[in-house]
N, C-alpha and C. Protein backbone atom coordinates (compact mmCIF):
# COMPACT_ATOMS: atom_id res chain seq x y z
N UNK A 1 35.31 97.18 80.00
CA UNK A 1 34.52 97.55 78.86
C UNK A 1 35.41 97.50 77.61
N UNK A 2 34.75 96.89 76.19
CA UNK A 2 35.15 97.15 75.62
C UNK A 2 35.34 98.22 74.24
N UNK A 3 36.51 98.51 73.69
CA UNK A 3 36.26 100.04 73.32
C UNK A 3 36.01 99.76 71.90
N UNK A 4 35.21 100.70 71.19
CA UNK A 4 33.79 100.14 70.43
C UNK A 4 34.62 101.57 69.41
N UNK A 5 33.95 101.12 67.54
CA UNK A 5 34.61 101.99 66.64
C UNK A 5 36.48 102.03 66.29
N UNK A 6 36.74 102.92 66.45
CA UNK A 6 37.63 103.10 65.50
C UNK A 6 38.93 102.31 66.84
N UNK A 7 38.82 102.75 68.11
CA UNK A 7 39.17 102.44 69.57
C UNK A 7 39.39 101.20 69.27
N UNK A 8 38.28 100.39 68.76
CA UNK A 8 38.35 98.87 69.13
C UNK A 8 39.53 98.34 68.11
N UNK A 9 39.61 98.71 66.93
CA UNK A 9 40.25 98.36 66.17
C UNK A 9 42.06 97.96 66.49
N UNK A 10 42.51 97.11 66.91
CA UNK A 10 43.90 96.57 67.19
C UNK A 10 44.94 96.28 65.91
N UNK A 11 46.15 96.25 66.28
CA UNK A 11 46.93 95.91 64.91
C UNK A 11 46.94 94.52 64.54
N UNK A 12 46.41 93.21 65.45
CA UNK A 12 45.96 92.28 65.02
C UNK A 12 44.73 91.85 64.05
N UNK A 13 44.10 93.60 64.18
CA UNK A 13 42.60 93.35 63.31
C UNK A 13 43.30 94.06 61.91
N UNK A 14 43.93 94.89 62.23
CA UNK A 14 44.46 95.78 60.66
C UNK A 14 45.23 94.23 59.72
N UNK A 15 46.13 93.94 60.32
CA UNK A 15 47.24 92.62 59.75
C UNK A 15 46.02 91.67 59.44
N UNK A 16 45.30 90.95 59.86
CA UNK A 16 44.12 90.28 59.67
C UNK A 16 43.44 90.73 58.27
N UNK A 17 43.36 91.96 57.93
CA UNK A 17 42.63 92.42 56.87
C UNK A 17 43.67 92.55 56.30
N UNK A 18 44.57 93.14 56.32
CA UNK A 18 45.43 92.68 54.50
C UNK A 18 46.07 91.51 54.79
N UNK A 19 45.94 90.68 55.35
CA UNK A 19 45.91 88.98 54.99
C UNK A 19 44.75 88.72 54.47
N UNK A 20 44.04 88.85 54.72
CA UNK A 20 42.75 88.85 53.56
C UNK A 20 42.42 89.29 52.16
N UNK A 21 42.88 90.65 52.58
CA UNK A 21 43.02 91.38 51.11
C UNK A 21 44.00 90.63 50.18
N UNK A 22 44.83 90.42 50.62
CA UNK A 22 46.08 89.47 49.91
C UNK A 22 45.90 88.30 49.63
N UNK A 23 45.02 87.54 50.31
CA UNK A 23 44.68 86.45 49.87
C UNK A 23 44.06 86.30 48.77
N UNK A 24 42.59 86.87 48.95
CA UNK A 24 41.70 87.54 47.93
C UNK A 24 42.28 87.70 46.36
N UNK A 25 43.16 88.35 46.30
CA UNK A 25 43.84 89.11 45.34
C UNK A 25 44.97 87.82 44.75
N UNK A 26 45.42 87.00 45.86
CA UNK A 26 46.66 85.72 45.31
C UNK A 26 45.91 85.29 44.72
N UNK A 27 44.40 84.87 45.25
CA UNK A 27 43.21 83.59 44.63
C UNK A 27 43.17 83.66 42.90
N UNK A 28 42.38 85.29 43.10
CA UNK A 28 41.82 85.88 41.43
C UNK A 28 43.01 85.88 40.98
N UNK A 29 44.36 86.33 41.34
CA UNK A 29 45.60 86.30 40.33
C UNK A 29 46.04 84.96 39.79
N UNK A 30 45.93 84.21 40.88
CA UNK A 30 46.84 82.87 40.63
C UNK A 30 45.49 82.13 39.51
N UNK A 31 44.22 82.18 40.13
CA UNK A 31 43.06 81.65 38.88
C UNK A 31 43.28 82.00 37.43
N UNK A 32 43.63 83.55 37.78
CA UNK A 32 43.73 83.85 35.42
C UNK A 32 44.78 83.42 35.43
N UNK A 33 46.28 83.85 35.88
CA UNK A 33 46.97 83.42 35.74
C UNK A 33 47.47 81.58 35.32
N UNK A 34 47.08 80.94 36.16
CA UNK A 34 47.10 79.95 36.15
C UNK A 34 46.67 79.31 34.74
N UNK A 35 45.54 79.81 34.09
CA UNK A 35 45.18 79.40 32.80
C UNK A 35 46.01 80.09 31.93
N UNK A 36 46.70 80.61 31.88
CA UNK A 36 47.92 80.92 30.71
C UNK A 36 48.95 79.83 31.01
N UNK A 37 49.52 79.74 31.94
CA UNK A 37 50.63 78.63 32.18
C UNK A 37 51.02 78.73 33.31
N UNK A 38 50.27 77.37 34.21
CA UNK A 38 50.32 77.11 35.21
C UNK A 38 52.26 76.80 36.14
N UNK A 39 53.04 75.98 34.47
CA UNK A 39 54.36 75.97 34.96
C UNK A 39 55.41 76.83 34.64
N UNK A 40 54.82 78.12 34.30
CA UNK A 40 55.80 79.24 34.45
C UNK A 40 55.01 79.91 35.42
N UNK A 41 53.87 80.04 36.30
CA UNK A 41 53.70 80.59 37.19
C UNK A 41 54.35 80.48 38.45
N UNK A 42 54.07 79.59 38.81
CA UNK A 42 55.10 78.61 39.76
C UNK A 42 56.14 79.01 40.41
N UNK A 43 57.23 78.78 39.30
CA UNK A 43 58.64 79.30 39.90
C UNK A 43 58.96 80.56 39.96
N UNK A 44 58.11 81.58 39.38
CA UNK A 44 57.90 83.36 39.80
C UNK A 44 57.06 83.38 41.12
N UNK A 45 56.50 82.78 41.49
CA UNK A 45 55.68 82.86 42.58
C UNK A 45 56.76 81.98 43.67
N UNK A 46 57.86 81.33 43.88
CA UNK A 46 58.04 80.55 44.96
C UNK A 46 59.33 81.40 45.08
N UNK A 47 59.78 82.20 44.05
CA UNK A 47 61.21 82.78 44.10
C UNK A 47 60.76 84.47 44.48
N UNK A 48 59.28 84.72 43.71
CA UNK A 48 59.13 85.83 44.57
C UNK A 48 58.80 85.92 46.10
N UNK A 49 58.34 84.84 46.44
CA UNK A 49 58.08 84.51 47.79
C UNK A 49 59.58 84.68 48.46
N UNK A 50 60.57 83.80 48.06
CA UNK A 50 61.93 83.74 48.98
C UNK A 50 62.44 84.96 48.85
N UNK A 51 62.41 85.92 47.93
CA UNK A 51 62.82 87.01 47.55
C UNK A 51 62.11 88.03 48.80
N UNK A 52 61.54 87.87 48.68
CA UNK A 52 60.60 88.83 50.11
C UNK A 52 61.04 88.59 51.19
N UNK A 53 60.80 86.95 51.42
CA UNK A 53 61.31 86.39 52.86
C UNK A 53 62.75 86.63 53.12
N UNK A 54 63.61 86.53 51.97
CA UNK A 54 64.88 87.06 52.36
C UNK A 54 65.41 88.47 52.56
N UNK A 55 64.18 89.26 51.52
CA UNK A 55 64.27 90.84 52.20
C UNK A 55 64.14 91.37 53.53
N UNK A 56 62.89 90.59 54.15
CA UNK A 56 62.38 90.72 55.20
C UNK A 56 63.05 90.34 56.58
N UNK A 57 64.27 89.51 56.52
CA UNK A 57 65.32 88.90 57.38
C UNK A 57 65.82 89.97 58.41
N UNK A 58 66.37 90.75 58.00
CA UNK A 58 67.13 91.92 58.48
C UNK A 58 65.99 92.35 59.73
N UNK A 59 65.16 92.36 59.71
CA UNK A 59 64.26 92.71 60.37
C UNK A 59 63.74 91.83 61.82
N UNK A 60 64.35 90.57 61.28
CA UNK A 60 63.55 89.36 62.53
C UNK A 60 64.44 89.87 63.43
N UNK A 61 65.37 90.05 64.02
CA UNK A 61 65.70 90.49 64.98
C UNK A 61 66.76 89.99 65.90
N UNK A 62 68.52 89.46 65.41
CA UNK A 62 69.16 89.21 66.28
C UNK A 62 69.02 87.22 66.43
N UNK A 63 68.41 87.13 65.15
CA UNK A 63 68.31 85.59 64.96
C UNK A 63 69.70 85.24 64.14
N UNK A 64 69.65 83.68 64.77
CA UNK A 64 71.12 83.06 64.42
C UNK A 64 70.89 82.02 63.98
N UNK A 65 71.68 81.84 62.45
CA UNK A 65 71.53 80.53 61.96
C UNK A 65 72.12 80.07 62.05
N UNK A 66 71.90 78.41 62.45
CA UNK A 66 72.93 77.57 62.99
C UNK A 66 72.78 76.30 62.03
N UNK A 67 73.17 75.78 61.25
CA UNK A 67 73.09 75.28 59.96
C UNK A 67 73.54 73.67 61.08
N UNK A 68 72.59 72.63 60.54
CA UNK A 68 72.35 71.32 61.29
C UNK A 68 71.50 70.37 59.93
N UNK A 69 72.23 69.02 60.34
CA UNK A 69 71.49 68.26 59.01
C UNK A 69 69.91 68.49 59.03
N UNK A 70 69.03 68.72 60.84
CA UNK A 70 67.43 68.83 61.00
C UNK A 70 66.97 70.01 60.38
N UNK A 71 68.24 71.03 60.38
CA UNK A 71 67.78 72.33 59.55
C UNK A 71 67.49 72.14 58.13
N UNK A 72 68.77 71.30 57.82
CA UNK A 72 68.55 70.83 56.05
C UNK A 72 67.33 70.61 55.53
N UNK A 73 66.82 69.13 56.76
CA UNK A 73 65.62 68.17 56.22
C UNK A 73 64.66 69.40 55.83
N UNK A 74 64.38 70.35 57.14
CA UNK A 74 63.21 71.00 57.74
C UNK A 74 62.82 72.02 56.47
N UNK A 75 64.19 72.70 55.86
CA UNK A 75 64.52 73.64 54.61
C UNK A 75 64.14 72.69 53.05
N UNK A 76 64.32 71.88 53.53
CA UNK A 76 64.14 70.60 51.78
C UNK A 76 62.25 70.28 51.97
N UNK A 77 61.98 69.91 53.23
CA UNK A 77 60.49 69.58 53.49
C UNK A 77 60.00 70.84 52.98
N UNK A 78 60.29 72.11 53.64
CA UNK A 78 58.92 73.04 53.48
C UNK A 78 59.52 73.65 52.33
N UNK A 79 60.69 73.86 51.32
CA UNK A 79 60.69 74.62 50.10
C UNK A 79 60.41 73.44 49.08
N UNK A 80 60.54 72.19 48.98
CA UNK A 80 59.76 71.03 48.03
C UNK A 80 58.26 71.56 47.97
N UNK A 81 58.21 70.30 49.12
CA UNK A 81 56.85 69.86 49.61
C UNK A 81 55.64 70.92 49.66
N UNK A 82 56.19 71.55 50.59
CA UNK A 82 55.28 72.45 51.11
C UNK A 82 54.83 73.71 50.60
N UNK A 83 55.91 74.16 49.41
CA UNK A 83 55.66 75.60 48.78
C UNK A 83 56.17 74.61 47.31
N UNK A 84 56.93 74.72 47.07
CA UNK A 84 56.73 74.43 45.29
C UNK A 84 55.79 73.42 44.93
N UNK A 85 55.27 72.20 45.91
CA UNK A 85 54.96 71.31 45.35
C UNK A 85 52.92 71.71 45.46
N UNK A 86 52.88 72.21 46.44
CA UNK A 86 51.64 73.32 46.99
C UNK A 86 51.68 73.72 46.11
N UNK A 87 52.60 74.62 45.59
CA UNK A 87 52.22 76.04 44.60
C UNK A 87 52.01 75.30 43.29
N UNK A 88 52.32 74.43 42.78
CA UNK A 88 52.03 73.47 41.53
C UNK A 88 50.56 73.13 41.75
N UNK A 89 50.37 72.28 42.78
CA UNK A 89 48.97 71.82 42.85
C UNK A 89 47.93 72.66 42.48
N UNK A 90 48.27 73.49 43.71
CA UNK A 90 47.62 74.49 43.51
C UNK A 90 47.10 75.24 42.03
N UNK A 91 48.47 75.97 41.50
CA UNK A 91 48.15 76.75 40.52
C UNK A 91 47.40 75.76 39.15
N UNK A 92 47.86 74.49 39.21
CA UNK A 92 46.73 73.21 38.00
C UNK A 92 45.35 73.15 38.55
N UNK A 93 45.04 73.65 39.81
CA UNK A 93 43.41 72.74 39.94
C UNK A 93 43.19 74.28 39.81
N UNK A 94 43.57 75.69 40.27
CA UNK A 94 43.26 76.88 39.73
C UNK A 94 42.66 77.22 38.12
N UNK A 95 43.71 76.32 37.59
CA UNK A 95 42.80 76.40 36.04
C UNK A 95 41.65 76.04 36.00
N UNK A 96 41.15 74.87 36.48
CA UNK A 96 39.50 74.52 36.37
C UNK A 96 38.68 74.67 37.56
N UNK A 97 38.99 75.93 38.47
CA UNK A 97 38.02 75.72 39.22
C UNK A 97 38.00 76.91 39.10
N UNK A 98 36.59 78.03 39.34
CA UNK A 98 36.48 79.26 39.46
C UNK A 98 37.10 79.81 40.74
N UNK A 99 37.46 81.23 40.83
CA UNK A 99 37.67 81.67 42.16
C UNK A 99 36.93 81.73 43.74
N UNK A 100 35.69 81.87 43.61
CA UNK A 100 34.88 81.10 44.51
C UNK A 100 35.09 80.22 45.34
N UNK A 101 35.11 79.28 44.23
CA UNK A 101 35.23 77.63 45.05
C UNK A 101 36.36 77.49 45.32
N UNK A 102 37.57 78.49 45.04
CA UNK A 102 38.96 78.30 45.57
C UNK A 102 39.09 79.18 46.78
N UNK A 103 37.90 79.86 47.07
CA UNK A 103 38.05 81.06 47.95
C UNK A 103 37.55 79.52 49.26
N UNK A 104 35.88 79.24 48.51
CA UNK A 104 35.66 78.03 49.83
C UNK A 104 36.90 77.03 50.08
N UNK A 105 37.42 76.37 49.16
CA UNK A 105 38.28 75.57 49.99
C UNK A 105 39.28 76.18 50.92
N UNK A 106 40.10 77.24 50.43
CA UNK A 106 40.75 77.88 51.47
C UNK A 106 40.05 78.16 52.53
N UNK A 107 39.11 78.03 52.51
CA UNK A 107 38.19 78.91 54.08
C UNK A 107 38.25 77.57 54.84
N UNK A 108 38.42 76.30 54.54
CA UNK A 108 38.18 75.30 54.95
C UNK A 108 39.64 74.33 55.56
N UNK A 109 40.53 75.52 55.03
CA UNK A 109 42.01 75.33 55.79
C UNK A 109 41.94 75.16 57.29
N UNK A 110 41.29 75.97 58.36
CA UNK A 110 41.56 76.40 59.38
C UNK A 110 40.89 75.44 60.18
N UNK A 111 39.69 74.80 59.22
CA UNK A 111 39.26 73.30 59.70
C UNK A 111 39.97 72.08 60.21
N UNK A 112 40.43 72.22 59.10
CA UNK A 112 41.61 70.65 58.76
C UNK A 112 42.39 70.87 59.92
N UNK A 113 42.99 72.38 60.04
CA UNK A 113 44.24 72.27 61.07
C UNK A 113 43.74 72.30 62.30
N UNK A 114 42.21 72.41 62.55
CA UNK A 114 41.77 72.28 63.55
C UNK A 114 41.78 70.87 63.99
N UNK A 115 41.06 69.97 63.16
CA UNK A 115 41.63 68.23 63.14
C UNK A 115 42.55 68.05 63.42
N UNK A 116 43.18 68.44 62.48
CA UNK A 116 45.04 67.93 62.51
C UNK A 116 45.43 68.33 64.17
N UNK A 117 45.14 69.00 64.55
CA UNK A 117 45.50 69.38 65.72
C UNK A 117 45.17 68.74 67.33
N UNK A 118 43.78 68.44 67.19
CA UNK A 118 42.82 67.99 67.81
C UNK A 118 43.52 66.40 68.57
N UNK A 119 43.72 65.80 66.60
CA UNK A 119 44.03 64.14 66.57
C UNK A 119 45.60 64.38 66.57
N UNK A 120 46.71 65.44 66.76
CA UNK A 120 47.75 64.86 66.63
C UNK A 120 47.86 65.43 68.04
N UNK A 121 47.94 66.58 68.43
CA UNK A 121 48.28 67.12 69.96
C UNK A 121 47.02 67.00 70.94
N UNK A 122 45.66 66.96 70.55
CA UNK A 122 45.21 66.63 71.75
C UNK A 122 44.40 67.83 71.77
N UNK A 123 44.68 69.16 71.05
CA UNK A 123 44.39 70.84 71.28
C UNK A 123 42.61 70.48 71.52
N UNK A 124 42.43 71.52 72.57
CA UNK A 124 41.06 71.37 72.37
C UNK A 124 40.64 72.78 72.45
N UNK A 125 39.78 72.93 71.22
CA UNK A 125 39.16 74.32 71.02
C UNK A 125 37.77 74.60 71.82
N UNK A 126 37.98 75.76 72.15
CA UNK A 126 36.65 76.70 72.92
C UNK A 126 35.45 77.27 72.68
N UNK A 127 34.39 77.04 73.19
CA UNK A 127 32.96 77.74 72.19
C UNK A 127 32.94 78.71 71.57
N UNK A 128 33.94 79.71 71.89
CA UNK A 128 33.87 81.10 70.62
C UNK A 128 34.60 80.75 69.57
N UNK A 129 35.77 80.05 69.94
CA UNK A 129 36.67 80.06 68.11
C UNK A 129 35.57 78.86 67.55
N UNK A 130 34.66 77.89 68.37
CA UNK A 130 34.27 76.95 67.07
C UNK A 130 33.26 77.50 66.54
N UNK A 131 32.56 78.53 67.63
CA UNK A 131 31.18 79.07 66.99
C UNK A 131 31.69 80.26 65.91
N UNK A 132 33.05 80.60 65.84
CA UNK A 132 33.27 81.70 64.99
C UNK A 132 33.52 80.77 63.63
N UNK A 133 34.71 79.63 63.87
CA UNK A 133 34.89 78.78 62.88
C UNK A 133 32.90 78.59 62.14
N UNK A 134 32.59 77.86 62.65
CA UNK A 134 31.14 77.81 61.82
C UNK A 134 30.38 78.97 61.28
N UNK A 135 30.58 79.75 61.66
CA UNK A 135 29.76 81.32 61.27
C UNK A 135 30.88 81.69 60.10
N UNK A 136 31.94 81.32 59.80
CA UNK A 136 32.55 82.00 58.99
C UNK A 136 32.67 80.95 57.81
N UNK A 137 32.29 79.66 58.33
CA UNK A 137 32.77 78.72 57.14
C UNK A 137 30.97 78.83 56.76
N UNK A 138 29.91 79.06 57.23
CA UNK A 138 28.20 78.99 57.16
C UNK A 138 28.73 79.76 56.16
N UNK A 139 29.25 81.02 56.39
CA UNK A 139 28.87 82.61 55.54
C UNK A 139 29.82 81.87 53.93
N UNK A 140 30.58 81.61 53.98
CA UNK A 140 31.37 80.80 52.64
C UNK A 140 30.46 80.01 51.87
N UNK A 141 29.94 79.49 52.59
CA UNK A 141 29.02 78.23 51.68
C UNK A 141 27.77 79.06 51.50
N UNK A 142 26.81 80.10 52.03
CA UNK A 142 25.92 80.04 51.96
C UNK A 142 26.17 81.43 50.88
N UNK A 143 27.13 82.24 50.44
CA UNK A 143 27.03 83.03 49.56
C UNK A 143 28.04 82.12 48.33
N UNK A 144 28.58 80.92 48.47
CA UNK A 144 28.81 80.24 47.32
C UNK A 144 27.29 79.53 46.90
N UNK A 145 26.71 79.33 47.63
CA UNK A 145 25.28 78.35 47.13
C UNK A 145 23.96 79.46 46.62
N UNK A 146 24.23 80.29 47.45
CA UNK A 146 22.79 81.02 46.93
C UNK A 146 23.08 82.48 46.61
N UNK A 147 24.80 82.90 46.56
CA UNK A 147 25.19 84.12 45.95
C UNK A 147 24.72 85.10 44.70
N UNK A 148 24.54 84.07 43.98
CA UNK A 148 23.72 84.44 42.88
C UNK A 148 23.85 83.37 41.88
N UNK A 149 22.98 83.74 40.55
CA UNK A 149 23.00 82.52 39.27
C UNK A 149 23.69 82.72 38.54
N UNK A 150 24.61 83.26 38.34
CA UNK A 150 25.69 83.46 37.34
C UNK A 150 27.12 83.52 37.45
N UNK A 151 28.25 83.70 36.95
CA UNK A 151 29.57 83.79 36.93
C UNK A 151 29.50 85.43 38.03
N UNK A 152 30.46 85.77 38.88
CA UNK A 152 30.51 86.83 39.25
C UNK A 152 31.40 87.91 38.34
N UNK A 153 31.60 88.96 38.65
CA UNK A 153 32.17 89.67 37.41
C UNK A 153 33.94 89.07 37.92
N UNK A 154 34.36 88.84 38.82
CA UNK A 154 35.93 88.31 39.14
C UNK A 154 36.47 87.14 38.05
N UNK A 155 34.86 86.34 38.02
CA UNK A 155 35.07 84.97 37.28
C UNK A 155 35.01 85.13 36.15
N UNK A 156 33.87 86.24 35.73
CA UNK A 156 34.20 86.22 34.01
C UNK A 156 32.89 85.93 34.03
């Protein structure tokens, strides 16, 4: 049986919700933000990021860095590419798009990597994560389309 109320609640469901909450909150920040100046946002946002991640070190636990040219590439790929060059994109199409529609495309992340996954490893997903995937990407589109007729108060 499963345990129902406050019981049911796991620390995978608490962490789940302030990844959300946080997300939520990056979206609307990085949106106003972004329309003041998208390239001084940027490098406060990728250095406060490493700044955390390097606070947070002490903590992983008995990990050893072993410094290798694949470490280099792997460190140059994902702090370029993957976070400054992301966080640029990002924070320019933030200026012209409302928070909303930045909330739907992010919802539409977990898609792609579902593809990506599918066509590069083969992964094959199960009737509850796809029927949850669709119920959660339905609920995105159908309160972006018929949410209401106006700007929400987030957007202005």
């Amino acid at each position: 049986m499963t345990p129902s109320g406050v019981e049911g609640v796991n620390r995978g469901d608490v962490l789940t919700l302030i990844a959300s909450v946080s997300f939520a909150f990056h979206i609307v920040l990085v949106g106003h933000y972004a329309r003041l100046s998208f390239l001084h946002l940027v490098p406060v946002q990728v250095l406060l990021v490493g700044l955390v991640a390097l606070s947070a070190s002490p903590f992983a636990g008995g990990l050893v860095l072993r410094w290798s040219s694949r470490l280099a590439v792997a460190l140059a790929v994902t702090s370029v590419l993957a976070t400054a060059f992301a966080f640029t994109v990002q924070s320019w199409a933030q200026q012209h798009t409302p928070a909303a529609h930045t909330a739907l495309i992010f919802a539409l992340e977990p898609l792609f990597a579902a593809i990506a996954s599918r066509l590069v490893v083969g992964e094959h997903l199960g009737g509850k994560v796809l029927l949850g995937a669709v119920l959660t990407l339905s609920g995105m589109i159908v309160s972006e389309m018929w949410g209401g007729t106006g700007p929400s108060a987030v957007e202005g």
